[in-house]
Protein backbone atom coordinates (compact mmCIF):
# COMPACT_ATOMS: atom_id res chain seq x y z
CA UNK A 1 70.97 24.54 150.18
CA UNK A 2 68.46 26.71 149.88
CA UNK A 3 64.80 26.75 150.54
CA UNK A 4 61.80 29.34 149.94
CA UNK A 5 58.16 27.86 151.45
CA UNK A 6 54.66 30.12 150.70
CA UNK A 7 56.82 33.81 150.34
CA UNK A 8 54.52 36.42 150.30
CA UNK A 9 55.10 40.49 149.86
CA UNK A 10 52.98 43.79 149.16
CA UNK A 11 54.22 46.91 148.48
CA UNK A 12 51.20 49.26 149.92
CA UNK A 13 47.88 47.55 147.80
CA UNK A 14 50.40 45.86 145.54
CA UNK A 15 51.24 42.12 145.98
CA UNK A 16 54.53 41.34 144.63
CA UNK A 17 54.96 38.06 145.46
CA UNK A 18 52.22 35.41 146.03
CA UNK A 19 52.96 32.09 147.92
CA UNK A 20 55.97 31.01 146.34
CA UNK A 21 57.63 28.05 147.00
CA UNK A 22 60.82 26.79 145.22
CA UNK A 23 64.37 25.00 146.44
CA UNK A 24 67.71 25.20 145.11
CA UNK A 25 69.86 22.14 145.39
CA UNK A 26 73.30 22.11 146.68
CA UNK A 27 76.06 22.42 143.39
CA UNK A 28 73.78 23.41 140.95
CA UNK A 29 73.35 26.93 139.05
CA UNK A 30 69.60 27.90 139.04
CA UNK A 31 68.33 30.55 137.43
CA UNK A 32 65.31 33.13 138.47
CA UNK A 33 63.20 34.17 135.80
CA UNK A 34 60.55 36.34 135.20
CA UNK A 35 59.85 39.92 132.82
CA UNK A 36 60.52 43.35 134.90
CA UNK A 37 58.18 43.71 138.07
CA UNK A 38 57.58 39.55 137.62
CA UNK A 39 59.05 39.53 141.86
CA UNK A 40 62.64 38.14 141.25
CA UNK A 41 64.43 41.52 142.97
CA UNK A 42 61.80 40.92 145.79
CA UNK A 43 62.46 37.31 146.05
CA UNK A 44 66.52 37.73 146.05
CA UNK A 45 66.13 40.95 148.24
CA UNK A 46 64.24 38.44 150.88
CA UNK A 47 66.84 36.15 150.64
CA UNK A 48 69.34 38.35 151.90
CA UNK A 49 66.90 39.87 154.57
CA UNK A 50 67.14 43.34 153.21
CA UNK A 51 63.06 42.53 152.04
CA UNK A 52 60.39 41.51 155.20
CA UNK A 53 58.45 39.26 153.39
CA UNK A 54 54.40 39.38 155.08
CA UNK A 55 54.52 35.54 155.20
CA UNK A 56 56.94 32.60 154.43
CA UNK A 57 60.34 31.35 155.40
CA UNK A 58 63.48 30.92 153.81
CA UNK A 59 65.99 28.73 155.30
CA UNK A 60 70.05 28.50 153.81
CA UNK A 61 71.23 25.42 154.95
CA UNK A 62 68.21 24.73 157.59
CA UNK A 63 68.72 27.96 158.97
CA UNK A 64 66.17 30.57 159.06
CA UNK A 65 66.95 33.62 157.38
CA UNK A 66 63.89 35.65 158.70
CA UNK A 67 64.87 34.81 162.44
CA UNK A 68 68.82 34.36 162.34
CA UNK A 69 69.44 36.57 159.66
CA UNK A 70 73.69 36.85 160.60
CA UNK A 71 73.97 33.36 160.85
CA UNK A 72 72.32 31.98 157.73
CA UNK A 73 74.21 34.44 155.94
CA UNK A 74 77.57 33.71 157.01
CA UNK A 75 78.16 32.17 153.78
CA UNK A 76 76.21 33.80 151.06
CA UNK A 77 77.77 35.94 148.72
CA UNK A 78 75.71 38.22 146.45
CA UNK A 79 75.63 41.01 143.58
CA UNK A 80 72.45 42.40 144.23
CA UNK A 81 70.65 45.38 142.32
CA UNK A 82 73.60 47.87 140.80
CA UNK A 83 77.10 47.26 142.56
CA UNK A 84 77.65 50.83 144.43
CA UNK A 85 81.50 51.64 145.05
CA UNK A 86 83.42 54.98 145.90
CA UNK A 87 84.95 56.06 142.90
CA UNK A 88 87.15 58.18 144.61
CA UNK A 89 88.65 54.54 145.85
CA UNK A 90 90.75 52.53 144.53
CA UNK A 91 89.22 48.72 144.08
CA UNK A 92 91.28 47.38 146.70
CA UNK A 93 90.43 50.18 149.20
CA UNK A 94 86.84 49.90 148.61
CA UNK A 95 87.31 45.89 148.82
CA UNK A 96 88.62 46.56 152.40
CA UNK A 97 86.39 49.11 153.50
CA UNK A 98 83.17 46.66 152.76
CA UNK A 99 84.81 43.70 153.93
CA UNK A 100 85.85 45.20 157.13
CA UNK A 101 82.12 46.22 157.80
CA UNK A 102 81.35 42.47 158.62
CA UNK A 103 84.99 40.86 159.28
CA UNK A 104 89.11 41.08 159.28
CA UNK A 105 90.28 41.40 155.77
CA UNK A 106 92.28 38.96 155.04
CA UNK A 107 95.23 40.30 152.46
CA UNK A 108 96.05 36.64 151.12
CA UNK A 109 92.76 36.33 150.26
CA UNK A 110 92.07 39.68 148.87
CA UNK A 111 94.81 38.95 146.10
CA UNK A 112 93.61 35.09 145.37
CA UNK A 113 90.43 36.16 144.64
CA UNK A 114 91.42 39.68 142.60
CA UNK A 115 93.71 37.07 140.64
CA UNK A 116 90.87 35.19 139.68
CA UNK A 117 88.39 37.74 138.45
CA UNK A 118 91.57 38.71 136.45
CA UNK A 119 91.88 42.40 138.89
CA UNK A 120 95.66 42.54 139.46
CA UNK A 121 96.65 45.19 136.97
CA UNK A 122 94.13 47.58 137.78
CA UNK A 123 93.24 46.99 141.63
CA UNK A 124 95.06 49.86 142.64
CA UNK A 125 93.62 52.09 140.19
CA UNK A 126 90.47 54.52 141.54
CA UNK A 127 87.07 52.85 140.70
CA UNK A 128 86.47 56.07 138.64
CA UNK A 129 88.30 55.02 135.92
CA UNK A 130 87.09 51.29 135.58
CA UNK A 131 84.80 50.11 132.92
CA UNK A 132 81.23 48.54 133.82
CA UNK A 133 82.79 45.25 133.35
CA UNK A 134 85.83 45.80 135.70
CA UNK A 135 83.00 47.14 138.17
CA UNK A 136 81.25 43.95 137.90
CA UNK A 137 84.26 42.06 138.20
CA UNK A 138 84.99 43.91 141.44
CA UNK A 139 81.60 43.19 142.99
CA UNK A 140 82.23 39.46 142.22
CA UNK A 141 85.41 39.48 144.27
CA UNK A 142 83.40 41.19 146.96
CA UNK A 143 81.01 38.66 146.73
CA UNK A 144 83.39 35.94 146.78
CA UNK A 145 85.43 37.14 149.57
CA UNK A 146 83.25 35.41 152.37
CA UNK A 147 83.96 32.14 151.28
CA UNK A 148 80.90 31.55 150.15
CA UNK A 149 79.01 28.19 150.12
CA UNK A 150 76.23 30.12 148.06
CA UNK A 151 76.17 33.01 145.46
CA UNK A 152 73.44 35.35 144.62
CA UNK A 153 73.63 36.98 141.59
CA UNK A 154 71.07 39.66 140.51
CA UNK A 155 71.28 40.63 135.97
CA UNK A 156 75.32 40.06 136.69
CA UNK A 157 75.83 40.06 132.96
CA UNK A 158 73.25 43.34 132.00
CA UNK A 159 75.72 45.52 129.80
CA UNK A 160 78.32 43.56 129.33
CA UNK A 161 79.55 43.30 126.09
CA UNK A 162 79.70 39.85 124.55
CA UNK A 163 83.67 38.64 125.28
CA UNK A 164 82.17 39.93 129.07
CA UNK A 165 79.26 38.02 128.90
CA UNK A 166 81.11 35.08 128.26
CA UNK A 167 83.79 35.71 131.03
CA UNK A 168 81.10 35.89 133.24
CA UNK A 169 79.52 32.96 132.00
CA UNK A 170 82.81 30.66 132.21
CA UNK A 171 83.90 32.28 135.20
CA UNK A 172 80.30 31.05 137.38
CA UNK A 173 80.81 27.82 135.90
CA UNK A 174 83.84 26.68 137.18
CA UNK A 175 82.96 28.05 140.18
CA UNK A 176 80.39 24.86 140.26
CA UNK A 177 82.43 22.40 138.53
CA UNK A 178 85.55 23.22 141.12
CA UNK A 179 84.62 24.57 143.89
CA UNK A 180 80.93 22.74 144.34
CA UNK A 181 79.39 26.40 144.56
CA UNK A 182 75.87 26.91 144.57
CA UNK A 183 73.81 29.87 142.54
CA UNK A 184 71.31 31.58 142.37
CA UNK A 185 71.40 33.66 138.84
CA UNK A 186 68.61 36.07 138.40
CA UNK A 187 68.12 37.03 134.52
CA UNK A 188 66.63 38.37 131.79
CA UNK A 189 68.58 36.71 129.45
CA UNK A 190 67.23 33.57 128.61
CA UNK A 191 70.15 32.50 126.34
CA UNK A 192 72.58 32.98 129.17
CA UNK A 193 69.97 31.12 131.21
CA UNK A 194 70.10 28.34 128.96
CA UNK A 195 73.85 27.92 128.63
CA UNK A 196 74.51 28.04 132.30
CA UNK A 197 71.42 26.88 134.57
CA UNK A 198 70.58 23.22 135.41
CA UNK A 199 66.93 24.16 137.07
CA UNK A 200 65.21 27.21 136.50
CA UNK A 201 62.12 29.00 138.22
CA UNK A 202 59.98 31.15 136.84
CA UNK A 203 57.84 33.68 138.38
CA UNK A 204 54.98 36.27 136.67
CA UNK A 205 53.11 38.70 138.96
CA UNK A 206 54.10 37.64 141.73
CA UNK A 207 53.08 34.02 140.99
CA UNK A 208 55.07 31.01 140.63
CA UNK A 209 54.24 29.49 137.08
CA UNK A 210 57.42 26.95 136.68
CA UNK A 211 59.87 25.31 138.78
CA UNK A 212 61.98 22.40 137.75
CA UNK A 213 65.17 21.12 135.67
CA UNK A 214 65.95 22.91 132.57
CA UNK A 215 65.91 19.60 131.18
CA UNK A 216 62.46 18.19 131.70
CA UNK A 217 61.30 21.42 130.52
CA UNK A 218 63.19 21.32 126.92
CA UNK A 219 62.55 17.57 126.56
CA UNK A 220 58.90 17.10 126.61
CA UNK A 221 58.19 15.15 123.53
CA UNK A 222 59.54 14.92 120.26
CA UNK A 223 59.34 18.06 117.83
CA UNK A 224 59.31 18.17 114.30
CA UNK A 225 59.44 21.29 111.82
CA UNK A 226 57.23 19.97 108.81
CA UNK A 227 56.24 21.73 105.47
CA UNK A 228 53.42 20.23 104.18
CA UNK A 229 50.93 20.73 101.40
CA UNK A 230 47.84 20.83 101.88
CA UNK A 231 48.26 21.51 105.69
CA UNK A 232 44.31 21.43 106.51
CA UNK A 233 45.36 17.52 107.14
CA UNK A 234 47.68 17.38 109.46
CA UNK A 235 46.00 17.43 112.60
CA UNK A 236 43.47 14.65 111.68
CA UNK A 237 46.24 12.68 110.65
CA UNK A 238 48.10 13.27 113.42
CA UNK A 239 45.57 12.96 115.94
CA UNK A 240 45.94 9.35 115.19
CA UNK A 241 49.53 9.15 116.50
CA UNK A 242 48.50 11.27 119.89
CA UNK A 243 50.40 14.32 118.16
CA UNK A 244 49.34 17.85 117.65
CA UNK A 245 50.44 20.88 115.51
CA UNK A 246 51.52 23.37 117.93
CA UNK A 247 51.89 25.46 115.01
CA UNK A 248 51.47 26.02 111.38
CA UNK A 249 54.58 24.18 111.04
CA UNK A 250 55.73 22.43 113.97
CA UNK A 251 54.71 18.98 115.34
CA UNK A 252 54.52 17.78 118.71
CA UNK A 253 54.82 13.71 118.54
CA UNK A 254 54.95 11.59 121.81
CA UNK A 255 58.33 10.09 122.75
CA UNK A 256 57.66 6.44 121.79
CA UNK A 257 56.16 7.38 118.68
CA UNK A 258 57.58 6.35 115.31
CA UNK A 259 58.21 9.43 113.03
CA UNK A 260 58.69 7.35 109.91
CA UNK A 261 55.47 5.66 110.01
CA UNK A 262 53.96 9.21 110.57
CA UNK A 263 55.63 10.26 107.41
CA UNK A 264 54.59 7.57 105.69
CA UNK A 265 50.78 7.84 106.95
CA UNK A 266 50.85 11.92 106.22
CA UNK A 267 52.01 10.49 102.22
CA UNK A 268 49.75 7.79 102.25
CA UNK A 269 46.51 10.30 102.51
CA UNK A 270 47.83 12.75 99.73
CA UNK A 271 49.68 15.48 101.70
CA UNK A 272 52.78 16.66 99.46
CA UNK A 273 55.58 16.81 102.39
CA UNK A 274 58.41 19.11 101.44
CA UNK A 275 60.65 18.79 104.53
CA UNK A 276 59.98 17.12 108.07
CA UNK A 277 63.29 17.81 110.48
CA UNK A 278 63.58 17.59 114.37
CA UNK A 279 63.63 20.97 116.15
CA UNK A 280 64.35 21.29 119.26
CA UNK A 281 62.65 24.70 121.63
CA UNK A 282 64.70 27.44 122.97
CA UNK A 283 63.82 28.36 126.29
CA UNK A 284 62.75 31.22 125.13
CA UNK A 285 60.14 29.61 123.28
CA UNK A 286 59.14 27.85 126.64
CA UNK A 287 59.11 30.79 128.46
CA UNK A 288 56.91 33.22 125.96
CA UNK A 289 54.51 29.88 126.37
CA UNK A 290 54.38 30.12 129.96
CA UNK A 291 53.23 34.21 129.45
CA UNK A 292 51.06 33.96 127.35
CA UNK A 293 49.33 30.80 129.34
CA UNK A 294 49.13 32.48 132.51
CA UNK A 295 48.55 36.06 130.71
């Protein structure tokens, strides 16, 4: 659906993006990582063609966005940086206005997809008086009003409060499950991330440092959370299993290793073992791995 080859930006002396290369695949919710200034507003600002990259193309279904911006657009929705609306509208006005800036506004439509984001009560009511979730809620139906085949969505859940966060959440969901509806969901919040993305990229200065299914990058080996007396052992004995202590108290075994005969050989050589459980990584411990490796 989407492809990014060798994207490269400065700002002035400042690269903010350095040859990256990623795809998103048709269906699926991926999700853009990266701390503040990492290049994901740069990347998803290229996308739309409101950032020149220096070098690079992007295509959205084979089409080049750099040379036929209006076509490869056609049907891309997107909340990008802070939604802006006139608060002196009401949320239908302004959902006319904007839509009428790049096609007819279809009424029918309008009210299927204010229905949806759960808008009907307050649509007519001025944008002054709506809460930052009702704001966001508006910008999706804006977003959704093209028809789109793909979504860009820029922090879409940044301060929501939780039952919010979890609309959202649900909401972009069944847009994949239902409607086939691809994403693009840029965040910093990695347990959103988690719940909702099936690949992920991640990006740090300006560099691509991961790309791949959330999946492989959870599942890489079996982990163990062991307490252990005396722990000076451990590695030595593990060594001779191909594992490794990635901590003081977590084991890294291969996946067609035996963790009862590693038990048995930690016992064996006088190590007192108090506990020894699976554990299974956060992707937020992945990702404060992938910092500090590429720090």
């Amino acid at each position: 659906m989407l492809e990014i080859h060798n994207l490269s930006k400065s700002f002035g002396k400042s690269p903010a993006l350095r040859d990256v290369s990623f795809s998103v695949k048709k269906g699926s919710i991926h999700g853009l990582l990266g701390h503040n200034g990492a290049g994901k507003s740069t990347t998803m600002g290229a996308i739309l063609g409101m950032v020149a990259p220096d070098a690079g193309e992007i295509t959205i279904n084979g089409i080049s966005v750099i040379r036929h911006r209006a076509k490869a657009l056609r049907h891309v929705g997107a909340i990008f940086e802070s939604p802006a609306f006139f608060d002196y509208l009401s949320g239908w006005e302004n959902l006319r206005l904007f839509v009428n800036y790049s096609g007819k506004f279809d009424e029918a439509a309008a009210r299927d997809v204010i229905e949806q984001v759960d808008l009907s009560e307050r649509i007519h009511s001025k944008v002054r008086t709506y809460s930052h979730g009702m704001r966001q809620r508006l910008a999706l139906a804006q977003a959704l009003l093209p028809e789109p085949q793909l979504l860009l969505l820029d922090e879409p859940t940044d301060g929501l409060d939780p039952e919010g966060i979890r609309w959202f959440r649900d909401f972009i969901l069944r847009l994949r499950d239902e409607r086939g509806m691809t994403v693009l969901f840029n965040s910093h919040m990695l347990a959103e991330v988690e719940q909702m993305c099936d690949h992920i990229t991640v990006i740090k200065r300006g560099n691509l440092v991961h790309h791949g299914t959330l999946h492989s990058l959870l599942e890489d080996g079996m982990r163990y959370e062991i307490i252990a007396e005396p722990t000076a052992l451990l590695p030595a004995l593990l060594a001779a299993f191909d594992g490794v202590m990635e901590s003081p108290t977590r084991v890294l075994l291969p996946d067609d290793c035996d963790p009862a005969e590693v038990i048995r050989a930690i016992i064996l050589a006088g190590v007192k073992v108090k506990s020894f459980s699976p554990y299974r990584r956060s992707l937020e411990d992945i990702y404060m791995n992938l910092k500090a490796a590429q720090a």
